[in-house]
C-alpha atoms as a PDB file:
ATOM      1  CA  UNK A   1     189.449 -12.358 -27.302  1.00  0.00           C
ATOM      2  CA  UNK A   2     186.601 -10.406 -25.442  1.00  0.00           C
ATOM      3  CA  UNK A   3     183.520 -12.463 -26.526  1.00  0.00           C
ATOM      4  CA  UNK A   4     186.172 -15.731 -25.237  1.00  0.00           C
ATOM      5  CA  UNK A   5     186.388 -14.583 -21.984  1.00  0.00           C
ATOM      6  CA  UNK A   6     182.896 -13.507 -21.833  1.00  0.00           C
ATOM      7  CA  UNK A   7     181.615 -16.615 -23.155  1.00  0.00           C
ATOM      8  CA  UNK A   8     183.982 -18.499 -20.733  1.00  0.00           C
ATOM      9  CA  UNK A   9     182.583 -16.394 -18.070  1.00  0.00           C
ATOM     10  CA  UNK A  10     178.677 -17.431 -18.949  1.00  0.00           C
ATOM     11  CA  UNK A  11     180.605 -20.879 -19.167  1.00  0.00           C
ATOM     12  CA  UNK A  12     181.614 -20.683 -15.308  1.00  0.00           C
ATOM     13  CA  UNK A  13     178.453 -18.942 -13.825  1.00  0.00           C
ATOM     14  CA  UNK A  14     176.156 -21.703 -15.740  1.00  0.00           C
ATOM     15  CA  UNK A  15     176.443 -24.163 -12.827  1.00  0.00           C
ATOM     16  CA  UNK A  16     175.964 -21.987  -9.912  1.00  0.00           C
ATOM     17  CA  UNK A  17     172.808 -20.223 -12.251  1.00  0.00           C
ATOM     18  CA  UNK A  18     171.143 -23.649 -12.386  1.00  0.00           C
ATOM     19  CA  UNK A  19     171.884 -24.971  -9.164  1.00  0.00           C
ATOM     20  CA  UNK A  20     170.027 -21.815  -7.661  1.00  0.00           C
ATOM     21  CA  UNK A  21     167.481 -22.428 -10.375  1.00  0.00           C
ATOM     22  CA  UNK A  22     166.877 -25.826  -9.434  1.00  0.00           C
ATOM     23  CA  UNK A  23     167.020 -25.324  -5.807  1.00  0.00           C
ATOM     24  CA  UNK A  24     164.646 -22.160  -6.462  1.00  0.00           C
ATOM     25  CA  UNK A  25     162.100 -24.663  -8.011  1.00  0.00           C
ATOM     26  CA  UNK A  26     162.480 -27.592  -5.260  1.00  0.00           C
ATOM     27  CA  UNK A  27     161.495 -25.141  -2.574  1.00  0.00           C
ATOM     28  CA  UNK A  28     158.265 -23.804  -4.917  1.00  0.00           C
ATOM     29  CA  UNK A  29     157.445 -27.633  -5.468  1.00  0.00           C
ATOM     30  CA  UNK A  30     157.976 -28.202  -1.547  1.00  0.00           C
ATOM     31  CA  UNK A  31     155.697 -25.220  -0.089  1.00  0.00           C
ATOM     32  CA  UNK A  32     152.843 -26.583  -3.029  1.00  0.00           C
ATOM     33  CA  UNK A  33     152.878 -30.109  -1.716  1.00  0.00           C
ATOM     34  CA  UNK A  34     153.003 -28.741   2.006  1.00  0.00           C
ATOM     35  CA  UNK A  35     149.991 -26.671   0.848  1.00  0.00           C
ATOM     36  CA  UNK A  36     148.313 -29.408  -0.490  1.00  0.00           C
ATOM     37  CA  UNK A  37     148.322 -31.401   2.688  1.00  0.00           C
ATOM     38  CA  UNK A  38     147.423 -29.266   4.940  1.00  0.00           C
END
């Protein structure tokens, strides 16, 4: 039952993880192109 609710846990936190991840990475991409122009 433990590695269930563990693995439902991981299972729960992956969204929120990649969303941050993702958003993380926009910003880097963002601030290079911003560099780039000016």
């Amino acid at each position: 039952m433990v590695p269930t609710t563990q693995h439902t846990r991981i299972k729960k936190l992956d969204p929120m993880i990649l969303s941050s991840f993702i958003f993380s990475a926009l910003e880097k991409i963002t601030i290079c192109e911003n560099d780039s122009i000016y």
